[in-house]
N, C-alpha and C. Protein backbone atom coordinates (compact mmCIF):
# COMPACT_ATOMS: atom_id res chain seq x y z
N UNK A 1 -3.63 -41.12 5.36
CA UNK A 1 -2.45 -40.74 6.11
C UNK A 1 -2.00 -39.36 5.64
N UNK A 2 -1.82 -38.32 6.42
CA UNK A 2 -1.27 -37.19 6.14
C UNK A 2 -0.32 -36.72 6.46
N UNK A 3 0.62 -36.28 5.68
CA UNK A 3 1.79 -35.80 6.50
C UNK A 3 2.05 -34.32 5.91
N UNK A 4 3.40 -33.77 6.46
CA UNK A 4 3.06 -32.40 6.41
C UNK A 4 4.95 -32.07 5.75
N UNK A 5 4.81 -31.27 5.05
CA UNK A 5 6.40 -30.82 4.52
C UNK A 5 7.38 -29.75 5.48
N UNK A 6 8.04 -29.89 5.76
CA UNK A 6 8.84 -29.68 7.01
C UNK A 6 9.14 -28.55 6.77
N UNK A 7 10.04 -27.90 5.10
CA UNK A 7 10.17 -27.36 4.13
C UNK A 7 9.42 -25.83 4.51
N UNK A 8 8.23 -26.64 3.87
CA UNK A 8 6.88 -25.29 3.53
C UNK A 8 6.58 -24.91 4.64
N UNK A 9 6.73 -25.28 6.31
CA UNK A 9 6.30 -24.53 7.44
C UNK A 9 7.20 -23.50 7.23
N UNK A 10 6.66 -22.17 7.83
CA UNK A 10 7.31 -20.50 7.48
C UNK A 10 6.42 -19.85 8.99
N UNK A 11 7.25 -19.11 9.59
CA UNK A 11 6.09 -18.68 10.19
C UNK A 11 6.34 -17.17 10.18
N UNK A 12 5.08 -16.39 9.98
CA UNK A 12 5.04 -15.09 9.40
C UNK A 12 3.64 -14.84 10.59
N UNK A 13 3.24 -13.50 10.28
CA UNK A 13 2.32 -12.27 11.42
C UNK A 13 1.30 -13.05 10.34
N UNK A 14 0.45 -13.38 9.78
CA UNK A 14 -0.70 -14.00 9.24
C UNK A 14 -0.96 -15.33 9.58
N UNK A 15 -2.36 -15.49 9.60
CA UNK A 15 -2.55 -17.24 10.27
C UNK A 15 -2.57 -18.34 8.64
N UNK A 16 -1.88 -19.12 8.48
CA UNK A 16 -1.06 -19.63 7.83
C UNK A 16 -2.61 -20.49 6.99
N UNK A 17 -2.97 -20.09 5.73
CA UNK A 17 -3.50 -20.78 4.75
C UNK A 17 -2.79 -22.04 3.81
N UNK A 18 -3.50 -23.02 4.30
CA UNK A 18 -3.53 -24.29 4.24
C UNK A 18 -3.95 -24.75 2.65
N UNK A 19 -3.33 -25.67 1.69
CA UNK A 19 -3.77 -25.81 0.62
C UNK A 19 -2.99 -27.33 0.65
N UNK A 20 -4.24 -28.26 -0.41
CA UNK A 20 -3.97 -30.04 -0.19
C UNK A 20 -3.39 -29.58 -1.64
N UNK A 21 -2.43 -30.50 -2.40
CA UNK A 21 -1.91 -30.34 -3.58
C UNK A 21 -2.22 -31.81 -3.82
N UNK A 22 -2.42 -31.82 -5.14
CA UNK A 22 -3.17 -32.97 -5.97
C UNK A 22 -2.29 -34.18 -6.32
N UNK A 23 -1.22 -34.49 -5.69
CA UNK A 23 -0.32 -35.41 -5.87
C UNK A 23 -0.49 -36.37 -4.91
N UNK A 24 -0.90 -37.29 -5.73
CA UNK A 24 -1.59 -38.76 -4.86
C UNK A 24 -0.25 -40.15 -4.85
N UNK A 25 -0.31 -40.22 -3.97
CA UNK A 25 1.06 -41.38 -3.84
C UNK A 25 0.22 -42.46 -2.93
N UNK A 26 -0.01 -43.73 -3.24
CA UNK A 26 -0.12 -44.65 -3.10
C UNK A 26 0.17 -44.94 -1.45
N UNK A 27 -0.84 -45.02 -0.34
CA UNK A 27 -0.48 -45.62 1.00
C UNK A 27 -0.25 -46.76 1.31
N UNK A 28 -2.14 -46.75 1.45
CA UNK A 28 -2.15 -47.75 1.87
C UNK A 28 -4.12 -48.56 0.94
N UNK A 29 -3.45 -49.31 0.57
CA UNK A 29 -4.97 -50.06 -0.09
C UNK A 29 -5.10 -48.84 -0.81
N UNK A 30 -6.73 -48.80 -1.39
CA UNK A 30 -6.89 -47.74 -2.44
C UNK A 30 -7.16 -46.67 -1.97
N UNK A 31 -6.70 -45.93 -1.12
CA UNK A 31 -6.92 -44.51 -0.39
C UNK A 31 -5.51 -43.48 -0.77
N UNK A 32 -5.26 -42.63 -2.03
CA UNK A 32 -4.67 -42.46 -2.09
C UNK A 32 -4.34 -41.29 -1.29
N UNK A 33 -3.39 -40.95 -0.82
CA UNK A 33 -2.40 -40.14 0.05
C UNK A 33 -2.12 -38.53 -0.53
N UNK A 34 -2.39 -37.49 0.11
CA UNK A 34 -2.45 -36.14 -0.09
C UNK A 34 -1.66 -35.77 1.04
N UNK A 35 -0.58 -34.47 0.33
CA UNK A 35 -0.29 -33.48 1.22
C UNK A 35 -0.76 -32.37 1.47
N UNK A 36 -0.60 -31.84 2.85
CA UNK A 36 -1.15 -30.68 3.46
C UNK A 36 0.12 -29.59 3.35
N UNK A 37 -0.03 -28.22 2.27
CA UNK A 37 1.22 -27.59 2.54
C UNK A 37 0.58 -26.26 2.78
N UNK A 38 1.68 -25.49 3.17
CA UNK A 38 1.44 -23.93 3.18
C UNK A 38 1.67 -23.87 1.71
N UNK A 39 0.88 -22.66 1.04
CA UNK A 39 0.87 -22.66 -0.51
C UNK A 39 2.46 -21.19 -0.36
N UNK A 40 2.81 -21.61 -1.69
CA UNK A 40 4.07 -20.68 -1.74
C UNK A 40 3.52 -19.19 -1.55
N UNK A 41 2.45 -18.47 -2.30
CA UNK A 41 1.99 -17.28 -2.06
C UNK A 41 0.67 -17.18 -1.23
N UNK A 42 0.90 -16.82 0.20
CA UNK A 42 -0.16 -16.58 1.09
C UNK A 42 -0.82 -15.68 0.36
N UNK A 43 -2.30 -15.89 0.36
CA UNK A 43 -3.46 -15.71 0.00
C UNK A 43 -4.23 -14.68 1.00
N UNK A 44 -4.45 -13.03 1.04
CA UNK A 44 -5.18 -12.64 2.47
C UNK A 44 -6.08 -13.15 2.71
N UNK A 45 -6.43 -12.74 4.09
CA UNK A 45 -7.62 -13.90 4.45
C UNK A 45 -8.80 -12.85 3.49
N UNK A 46 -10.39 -13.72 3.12
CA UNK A 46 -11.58 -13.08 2.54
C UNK A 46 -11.07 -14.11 1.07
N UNK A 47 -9.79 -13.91 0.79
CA UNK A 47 -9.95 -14.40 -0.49
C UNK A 47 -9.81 -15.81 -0.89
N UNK A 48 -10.63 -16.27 -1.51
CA UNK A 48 -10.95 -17.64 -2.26
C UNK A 48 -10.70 -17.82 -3.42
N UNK A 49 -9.95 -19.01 -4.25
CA UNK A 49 -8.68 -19.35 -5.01
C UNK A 49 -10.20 -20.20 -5.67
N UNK A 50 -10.71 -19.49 -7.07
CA UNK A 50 -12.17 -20.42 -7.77
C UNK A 50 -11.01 -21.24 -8.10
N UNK A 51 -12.17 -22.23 -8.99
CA UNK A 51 -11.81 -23.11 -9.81
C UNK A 51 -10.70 -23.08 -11.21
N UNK A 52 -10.15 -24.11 -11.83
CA UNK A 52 -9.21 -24.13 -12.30
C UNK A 52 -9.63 -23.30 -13.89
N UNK A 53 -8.92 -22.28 -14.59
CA UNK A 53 -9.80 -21.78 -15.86
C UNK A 53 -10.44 -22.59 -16.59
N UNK A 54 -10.33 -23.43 -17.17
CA UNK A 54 -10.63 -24.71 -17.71
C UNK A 54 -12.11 -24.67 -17.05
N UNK A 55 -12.17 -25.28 -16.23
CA UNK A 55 -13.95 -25.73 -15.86
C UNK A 55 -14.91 -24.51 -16.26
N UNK A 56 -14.72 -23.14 -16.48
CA UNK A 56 -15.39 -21.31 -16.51
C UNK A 56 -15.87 -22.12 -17.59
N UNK A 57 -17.33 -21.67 -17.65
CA UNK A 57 -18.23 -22.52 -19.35
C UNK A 57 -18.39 -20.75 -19.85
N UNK A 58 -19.07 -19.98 -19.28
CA UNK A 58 -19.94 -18.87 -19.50
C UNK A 58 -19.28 -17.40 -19.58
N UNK A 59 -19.62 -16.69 -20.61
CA UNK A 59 -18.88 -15.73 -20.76
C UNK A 59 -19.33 -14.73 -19.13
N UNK A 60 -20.21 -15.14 -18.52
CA UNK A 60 -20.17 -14.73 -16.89
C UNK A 60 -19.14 -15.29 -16.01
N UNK A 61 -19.17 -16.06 -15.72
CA UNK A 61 -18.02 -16.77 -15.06
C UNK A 61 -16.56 -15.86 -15.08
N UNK A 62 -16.02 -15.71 -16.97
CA UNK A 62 -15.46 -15.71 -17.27
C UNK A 62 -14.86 -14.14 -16.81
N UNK A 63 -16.22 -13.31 -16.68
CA UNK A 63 -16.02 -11.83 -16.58
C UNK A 63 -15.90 -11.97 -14.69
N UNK A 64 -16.19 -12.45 -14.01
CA UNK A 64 -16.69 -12.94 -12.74
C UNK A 64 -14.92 -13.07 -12.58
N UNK A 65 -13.98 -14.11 -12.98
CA UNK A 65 -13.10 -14.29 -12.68
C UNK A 65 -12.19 -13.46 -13.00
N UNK A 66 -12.21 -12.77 -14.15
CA UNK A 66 -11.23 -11.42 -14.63
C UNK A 66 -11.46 -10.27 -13.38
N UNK A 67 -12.56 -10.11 -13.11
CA UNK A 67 -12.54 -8.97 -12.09
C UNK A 67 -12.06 -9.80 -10.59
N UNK A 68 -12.34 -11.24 -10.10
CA UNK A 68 -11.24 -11.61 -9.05
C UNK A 68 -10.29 -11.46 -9.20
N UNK A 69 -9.47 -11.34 -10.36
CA UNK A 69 -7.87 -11.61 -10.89
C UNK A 69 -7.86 -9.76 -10.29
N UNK A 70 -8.88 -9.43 -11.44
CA UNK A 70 -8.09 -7.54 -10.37
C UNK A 70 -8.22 -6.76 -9.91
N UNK A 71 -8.76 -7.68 -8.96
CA UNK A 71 -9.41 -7.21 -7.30
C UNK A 71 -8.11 -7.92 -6.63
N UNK A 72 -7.47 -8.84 -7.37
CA UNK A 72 -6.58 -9.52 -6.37
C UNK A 72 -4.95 -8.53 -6.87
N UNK A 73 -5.08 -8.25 -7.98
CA UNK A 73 -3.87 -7.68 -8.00
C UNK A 73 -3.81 -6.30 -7.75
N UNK A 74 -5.21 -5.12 -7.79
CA UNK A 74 -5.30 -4.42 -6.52
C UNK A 74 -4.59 -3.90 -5.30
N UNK A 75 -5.17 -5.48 -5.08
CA UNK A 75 -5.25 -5.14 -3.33
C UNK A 75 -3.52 -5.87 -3.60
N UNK A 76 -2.67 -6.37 -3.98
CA UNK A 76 -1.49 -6.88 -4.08
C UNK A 76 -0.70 -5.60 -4.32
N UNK A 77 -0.74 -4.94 -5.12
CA UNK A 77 -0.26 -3.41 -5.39
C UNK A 77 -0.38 -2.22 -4.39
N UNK A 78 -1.68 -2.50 -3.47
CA UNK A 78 -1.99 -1.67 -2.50
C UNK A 78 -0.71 -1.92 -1.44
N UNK A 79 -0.79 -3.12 -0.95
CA UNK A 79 0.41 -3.84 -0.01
C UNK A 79 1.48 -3.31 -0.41
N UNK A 80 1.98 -3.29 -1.86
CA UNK A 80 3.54 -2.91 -2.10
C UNK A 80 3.83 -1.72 -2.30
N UNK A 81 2.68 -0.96 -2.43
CA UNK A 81 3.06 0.75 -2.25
C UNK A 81 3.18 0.85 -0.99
N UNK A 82 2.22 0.42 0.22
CA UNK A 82 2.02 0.59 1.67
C UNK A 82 3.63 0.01 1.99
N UNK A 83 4.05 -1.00 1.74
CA UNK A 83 5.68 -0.84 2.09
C UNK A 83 6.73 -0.17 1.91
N UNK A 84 6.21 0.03 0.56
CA UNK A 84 7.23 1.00 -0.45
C UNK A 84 7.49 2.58 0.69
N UNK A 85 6.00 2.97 0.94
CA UNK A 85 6.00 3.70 1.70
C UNK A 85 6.59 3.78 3.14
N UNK A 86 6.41 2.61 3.44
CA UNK A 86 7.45 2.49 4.82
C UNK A 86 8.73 2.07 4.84
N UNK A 87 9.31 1.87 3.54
CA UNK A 87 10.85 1.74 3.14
C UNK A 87 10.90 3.19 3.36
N UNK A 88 10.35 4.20 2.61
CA UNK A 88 10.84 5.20 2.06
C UNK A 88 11.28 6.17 3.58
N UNK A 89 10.00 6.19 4.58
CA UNK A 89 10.19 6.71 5.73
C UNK A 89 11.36 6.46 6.28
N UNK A 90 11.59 5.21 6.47
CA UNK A 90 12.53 4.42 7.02
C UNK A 90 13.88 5.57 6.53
N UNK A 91 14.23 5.19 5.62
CA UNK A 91 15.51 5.79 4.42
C UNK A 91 15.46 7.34 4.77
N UNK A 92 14.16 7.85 4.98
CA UNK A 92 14.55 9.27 5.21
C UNK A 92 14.50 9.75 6.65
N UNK A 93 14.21 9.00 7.36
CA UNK A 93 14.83 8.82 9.15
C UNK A 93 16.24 8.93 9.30
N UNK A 94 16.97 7.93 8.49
CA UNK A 94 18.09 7.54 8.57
C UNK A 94 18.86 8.57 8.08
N UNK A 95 18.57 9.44 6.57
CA UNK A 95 19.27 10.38 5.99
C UNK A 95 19.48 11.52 6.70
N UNK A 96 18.14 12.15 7.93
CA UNK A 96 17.74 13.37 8.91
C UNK A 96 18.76 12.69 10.08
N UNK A 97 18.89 11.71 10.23
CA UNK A 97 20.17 11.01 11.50
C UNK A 97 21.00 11.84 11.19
N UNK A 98 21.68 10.96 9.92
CA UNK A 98 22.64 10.98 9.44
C UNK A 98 23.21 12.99 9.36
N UNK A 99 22.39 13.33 8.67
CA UNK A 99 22.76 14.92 8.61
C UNK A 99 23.06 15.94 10.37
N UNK A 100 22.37 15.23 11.07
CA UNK A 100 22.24 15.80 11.75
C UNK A 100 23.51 15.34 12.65
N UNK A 101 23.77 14.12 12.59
CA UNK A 101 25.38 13.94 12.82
C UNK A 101 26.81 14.79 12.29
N UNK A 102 26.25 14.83 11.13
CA UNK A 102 27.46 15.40 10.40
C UNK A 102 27.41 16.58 10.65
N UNK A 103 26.70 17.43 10.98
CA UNK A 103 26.30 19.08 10.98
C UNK A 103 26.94 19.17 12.55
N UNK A 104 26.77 18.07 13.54
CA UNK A 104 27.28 18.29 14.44
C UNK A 104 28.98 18.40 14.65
N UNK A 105 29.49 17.16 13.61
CA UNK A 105 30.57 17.09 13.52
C UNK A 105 30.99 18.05 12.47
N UNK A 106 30.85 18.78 11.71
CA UNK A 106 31.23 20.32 11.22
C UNK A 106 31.39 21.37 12.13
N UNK A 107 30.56 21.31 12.81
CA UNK A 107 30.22 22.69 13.79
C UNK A 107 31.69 22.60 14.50
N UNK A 108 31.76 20.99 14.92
CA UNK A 108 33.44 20.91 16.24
C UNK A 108 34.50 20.91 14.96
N UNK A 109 34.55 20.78 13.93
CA UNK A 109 35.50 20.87 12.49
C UNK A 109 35.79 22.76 12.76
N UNK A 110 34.96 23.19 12.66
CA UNK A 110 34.93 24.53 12.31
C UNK A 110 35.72 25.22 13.78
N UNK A 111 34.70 24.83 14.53
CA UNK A 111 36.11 25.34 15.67
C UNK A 111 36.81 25.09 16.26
N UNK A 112 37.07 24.21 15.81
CA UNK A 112 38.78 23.42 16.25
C UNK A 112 39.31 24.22 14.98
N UNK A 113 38.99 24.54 13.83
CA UNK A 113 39.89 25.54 12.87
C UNK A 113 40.27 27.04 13.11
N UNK A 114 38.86 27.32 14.08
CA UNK A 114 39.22 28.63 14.46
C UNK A 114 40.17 28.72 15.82
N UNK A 115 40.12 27.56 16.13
CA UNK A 115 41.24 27.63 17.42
C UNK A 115 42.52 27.25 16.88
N UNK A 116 42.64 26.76 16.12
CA UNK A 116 44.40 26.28 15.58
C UNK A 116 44.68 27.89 14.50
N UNK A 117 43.72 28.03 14.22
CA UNK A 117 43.79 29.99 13.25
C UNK A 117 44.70 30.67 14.28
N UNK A 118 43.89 30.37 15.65
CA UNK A 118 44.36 31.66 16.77
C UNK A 118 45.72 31.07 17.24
N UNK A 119 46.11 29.95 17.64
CA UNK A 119 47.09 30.07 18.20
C UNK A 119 48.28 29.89 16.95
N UNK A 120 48.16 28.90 15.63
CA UNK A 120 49.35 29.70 14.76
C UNK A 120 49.20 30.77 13.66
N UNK A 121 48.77 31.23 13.99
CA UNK A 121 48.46 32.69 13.04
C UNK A 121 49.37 33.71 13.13
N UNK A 122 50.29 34.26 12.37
CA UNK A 122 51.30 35.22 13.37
C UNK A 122 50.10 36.63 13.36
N UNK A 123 50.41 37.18 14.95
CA UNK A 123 49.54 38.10 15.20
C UNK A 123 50.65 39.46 14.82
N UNK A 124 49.69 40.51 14.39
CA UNK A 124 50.02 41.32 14.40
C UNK A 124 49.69 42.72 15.00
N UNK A 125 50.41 43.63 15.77
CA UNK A 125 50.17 44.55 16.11
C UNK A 125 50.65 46.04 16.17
């Protein structure tokens, strides 16, 4: 029997990687019962989650899995500069708005000063 956590559905622009978690609860007769969840950190697609450290026998394995670990944190760092970068655009869109508002509203500051100059100014001649 499978059921699904109501919770962990999220729906995001990636097609949603699926992971069974090892917590067996008693159904029915001796078939014990697994859930199907979305895992908390989506995984990109290509990449595959080895085995638990524990089972690695061989100092290959071992070098095998250090370079998945940072190939995965990599490409994880790649992602958060690539946003970082599109925060930053973002922020300086907004700042070139922004100035370009205010420069407008100076320009009508400035001569609305030179028009209140002219009419109370005592003139002289």
């Amino acid at each position: 029997m499978l059921s699904t956590d109501g919770a962990t559905r999220a729906v995001c622009m990636q097609k949603p990687i699926m992971a069974v978690t090892g917590d067996e609860t008693v159904a029915t007769g001796d078939m014990p019962a697994y859930q199907i969840r979305a895992p908390a950190t989506a995984l990109p697609q290509g990449v595959v989650m080895a085995a638990s450290p524990g089972s690695l026998h061989g100092p290959q394995q071992l070098a095998e899995e250090a370079t998945r670990k940072r190939e995965l944190r990599l490409m994880k760092n790649r992602e958060a500069a690539k946003e970082c970068r599109r925060r930053k655009k973002e922020y300086v869109k907004c700042l070139e708005s922004r100035v370009a508002i205010l420069e407008v509203q100076n320009k009508k500051l400035i001569e609305e000063l030179e028009t209140l100059k002219d009419i109370y100014s005592p003139k002289t001649d």
